[in-house]
N, C-alpha and C. Protein backbone atom coordinates (compact mmCIF):
# COMPACT_ATOMS: atom_id res chain seq x y z
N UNK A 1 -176.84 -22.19 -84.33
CA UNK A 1 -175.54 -22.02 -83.70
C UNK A 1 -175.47 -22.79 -82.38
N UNK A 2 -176.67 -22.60 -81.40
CA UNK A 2 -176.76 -23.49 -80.54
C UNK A 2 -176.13 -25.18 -80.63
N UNK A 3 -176.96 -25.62 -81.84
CA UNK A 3 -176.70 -26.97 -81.46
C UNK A 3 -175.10 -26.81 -82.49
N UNK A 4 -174.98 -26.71 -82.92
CA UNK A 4 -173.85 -26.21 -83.56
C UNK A 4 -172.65 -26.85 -82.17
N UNK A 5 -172.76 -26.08 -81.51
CA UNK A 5 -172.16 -25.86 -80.04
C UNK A 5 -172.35 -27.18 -79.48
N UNK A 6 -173.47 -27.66 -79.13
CA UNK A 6 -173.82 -28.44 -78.70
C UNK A 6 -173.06 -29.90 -79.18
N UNK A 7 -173.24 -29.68 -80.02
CA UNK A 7 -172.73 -31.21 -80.92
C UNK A 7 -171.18 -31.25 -81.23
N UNK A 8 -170.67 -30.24 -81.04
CA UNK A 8 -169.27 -29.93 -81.12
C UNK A 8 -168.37 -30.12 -79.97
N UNK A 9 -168.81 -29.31 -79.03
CA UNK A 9 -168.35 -29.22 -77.62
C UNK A 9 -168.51 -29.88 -76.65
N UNK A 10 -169.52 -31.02 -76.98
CA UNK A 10 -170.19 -31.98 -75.72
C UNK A 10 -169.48 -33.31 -76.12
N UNK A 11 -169.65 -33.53 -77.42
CA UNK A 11 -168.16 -34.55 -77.85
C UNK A 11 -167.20 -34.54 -77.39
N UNK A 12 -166.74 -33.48 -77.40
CA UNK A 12 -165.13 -32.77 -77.12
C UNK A 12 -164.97 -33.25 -75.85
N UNK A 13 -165.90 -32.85 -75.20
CA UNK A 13 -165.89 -32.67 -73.30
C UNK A 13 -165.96 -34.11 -73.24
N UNK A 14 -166.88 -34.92 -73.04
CA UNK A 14 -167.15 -36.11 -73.35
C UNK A 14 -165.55 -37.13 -73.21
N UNK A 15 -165.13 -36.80 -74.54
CA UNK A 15 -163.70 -37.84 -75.19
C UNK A 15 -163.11 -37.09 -74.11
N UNK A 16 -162.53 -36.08 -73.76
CA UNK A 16 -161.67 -35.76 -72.52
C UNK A 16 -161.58 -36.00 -71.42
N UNK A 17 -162.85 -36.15 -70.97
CA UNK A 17 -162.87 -36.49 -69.20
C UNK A 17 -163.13 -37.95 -69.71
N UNK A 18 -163.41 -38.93 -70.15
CA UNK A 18 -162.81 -40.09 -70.53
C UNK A 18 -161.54 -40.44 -70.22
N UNK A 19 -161.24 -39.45 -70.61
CA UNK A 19 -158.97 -39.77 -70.72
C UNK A 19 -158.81 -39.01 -69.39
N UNK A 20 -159.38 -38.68 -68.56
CA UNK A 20 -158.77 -38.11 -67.24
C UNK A 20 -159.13 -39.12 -66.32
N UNK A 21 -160.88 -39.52 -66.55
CA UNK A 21 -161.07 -40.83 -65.81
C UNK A 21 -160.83 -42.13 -65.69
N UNK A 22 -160.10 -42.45 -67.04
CA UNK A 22 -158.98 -43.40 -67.31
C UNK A 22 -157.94 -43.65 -66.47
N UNK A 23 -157.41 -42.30 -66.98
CA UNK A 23 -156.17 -41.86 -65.66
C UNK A 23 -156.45 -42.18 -64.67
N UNK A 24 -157.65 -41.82 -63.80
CA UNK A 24 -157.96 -41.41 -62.37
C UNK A 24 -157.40 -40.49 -62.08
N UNK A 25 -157.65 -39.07 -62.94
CA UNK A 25 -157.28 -37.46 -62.58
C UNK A 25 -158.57 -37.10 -61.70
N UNK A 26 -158.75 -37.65 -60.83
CA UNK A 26 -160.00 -36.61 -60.23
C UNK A 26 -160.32 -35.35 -60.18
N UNK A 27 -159.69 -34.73 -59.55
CA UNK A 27 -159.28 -33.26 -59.22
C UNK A 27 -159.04 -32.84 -60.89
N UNK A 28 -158.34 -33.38 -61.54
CA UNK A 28 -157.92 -32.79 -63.26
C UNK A 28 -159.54 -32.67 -63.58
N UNK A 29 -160.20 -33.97 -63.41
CA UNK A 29 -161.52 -33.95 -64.03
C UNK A 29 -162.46 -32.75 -63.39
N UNK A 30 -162.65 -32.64 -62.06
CA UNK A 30 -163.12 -31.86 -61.33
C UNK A 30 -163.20 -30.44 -62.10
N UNK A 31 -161.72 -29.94 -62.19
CA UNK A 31 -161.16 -28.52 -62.78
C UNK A 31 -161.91 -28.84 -64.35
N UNK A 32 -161.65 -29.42 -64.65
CA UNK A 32 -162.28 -29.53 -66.29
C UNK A 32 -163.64 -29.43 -66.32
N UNK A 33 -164.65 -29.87 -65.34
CA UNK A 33 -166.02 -29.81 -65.86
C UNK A 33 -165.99 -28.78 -65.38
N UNK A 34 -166.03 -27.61 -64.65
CA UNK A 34 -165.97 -26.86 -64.00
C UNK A 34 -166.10 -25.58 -65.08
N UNK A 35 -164.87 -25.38 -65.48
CA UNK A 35 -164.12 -24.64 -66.64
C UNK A 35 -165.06 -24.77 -67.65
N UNK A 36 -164.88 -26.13 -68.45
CA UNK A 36 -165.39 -26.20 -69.69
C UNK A 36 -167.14 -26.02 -69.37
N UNK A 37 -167.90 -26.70 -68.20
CA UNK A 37 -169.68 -26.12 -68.28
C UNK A 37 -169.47 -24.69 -68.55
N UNK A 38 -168.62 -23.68 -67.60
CA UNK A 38 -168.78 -22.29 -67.67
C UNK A 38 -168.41 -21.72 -68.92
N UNK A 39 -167.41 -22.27 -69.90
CA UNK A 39 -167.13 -21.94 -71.15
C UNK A 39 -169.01 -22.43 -72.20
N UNK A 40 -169.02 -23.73 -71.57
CA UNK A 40 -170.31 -24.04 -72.27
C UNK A 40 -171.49 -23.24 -72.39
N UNK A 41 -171.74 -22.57 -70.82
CA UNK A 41 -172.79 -21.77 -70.60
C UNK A 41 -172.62 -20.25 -71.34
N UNK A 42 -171.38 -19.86 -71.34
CA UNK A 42 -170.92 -18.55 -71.84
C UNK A 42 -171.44 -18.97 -73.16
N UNK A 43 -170.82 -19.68 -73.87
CA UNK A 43 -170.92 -19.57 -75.16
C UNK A 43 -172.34 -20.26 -75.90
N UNK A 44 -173.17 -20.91 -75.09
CA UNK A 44 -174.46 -20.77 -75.47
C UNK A 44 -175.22 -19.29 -75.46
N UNK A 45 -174.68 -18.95 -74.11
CA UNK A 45 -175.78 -17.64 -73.65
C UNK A 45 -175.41 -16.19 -74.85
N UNK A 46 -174.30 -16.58 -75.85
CA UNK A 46 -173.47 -15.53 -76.46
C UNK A 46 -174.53 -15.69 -78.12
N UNK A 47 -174.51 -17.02 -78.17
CA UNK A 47 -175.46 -17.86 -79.35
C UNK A 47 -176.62 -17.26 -79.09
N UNK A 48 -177.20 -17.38 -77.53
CA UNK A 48 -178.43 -16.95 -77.43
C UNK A 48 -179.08 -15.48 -77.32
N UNK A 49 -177.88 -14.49 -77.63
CA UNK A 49 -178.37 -13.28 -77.74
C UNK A 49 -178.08 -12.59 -76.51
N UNK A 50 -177.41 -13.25 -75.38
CA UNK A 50 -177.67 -12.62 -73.79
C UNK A 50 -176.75 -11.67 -73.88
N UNK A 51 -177.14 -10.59 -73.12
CA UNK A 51 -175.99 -9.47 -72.76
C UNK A 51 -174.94 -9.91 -71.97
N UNK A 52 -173.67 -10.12 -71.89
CA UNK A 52 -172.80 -11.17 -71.15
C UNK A 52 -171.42 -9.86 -71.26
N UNK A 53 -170.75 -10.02 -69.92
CA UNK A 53 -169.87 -9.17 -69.86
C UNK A 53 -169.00 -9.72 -70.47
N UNK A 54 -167.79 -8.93 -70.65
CA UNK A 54 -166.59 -8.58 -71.68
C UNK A 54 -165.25 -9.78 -70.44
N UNK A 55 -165.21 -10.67 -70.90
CA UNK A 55 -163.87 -11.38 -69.78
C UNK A 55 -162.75 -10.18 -69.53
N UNK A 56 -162.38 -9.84 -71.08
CA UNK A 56 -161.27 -8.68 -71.27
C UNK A 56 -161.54 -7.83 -70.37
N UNK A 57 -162.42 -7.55 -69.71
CA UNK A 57 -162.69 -5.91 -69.23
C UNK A 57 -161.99 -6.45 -67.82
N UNK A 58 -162.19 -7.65 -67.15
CA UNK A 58 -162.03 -8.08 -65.73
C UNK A 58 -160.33 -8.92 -65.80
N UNK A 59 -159.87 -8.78 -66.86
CA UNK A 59 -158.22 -8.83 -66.94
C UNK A 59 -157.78 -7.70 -66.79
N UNK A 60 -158.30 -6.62 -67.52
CA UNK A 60 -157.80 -5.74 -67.69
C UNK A 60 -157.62 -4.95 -66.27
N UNK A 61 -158.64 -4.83 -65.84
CA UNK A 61 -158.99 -4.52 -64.04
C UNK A 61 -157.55 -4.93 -63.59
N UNK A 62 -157.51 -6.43 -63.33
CA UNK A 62 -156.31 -6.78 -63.03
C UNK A 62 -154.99 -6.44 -63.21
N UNK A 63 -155.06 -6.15 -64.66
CA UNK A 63 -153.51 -6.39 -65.16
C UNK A 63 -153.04 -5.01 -65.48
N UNK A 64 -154.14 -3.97 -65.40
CA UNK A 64 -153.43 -2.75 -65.72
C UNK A 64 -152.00 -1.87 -65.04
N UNK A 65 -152.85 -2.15 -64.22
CA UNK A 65 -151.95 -1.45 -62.78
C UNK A 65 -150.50 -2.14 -62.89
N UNK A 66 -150.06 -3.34 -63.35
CA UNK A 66 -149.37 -4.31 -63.25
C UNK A 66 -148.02 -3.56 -64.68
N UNK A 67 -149.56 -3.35 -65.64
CA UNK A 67 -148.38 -3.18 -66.83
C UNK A 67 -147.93 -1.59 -66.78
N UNK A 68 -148.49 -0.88 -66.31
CA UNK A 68 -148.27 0.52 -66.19
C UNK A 68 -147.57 0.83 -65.39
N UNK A 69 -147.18 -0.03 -64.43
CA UNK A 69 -145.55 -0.28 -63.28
C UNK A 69 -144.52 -0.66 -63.97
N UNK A 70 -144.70 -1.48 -64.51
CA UNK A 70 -143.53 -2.26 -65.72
C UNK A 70 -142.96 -1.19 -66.71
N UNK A 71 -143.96 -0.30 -67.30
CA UNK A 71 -143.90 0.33 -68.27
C UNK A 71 -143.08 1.60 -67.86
N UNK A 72 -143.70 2.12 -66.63
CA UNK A 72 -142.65 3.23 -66.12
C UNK A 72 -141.54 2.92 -65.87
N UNK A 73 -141.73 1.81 -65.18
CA UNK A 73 -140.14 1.34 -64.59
C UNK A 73 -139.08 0.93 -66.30
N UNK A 74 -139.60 0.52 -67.73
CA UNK A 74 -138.73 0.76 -68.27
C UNK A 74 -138.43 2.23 -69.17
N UNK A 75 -139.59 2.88 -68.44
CA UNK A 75 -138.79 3.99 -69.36
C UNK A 75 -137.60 4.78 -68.24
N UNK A 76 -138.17 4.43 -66.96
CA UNK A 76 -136.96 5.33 -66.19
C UNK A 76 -135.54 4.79 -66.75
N UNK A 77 -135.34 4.01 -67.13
CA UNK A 77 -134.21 3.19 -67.61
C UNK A 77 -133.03 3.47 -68.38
């Protein structure tokens, strides 16, 4: 599964920041390796068996409070 990943996603990354450094997106490119290593590392370390927290759990943190305001406010309605 590793190289799986490997050979899939490093292409991918690869042909893209190509087309940003084409451009001269610096900053685009910047944000992209950034993003996509940490997607890379996640999803090796997920291949590799590691205990890795839940992303969902640290939206949810966020966004609860958010939708449970929304939600009252339409039922007062």
């Amino acid at each position: 599964m590793k190289a799986f990943i490997a050979f899939v996603l490093l292409p991918l990354m690869g042909w893209q920041l190509g087309q940003l450094v084409r451009r001269r997106a610096w900053k685009e490119g910047a944000v992209y390796i950034v993003l996509m290593g940490l997607a890379l590392l996640y999803s090796w370390g997920y291949a590799s068996g590691w205990s890795l927290p839940n992303p969902y759990d640290y939206l949810d943190l966020i966004f609860r409070p958010v939708t449970l305001w929304i939600e009252s406010a339409l039922k007062s309605l």
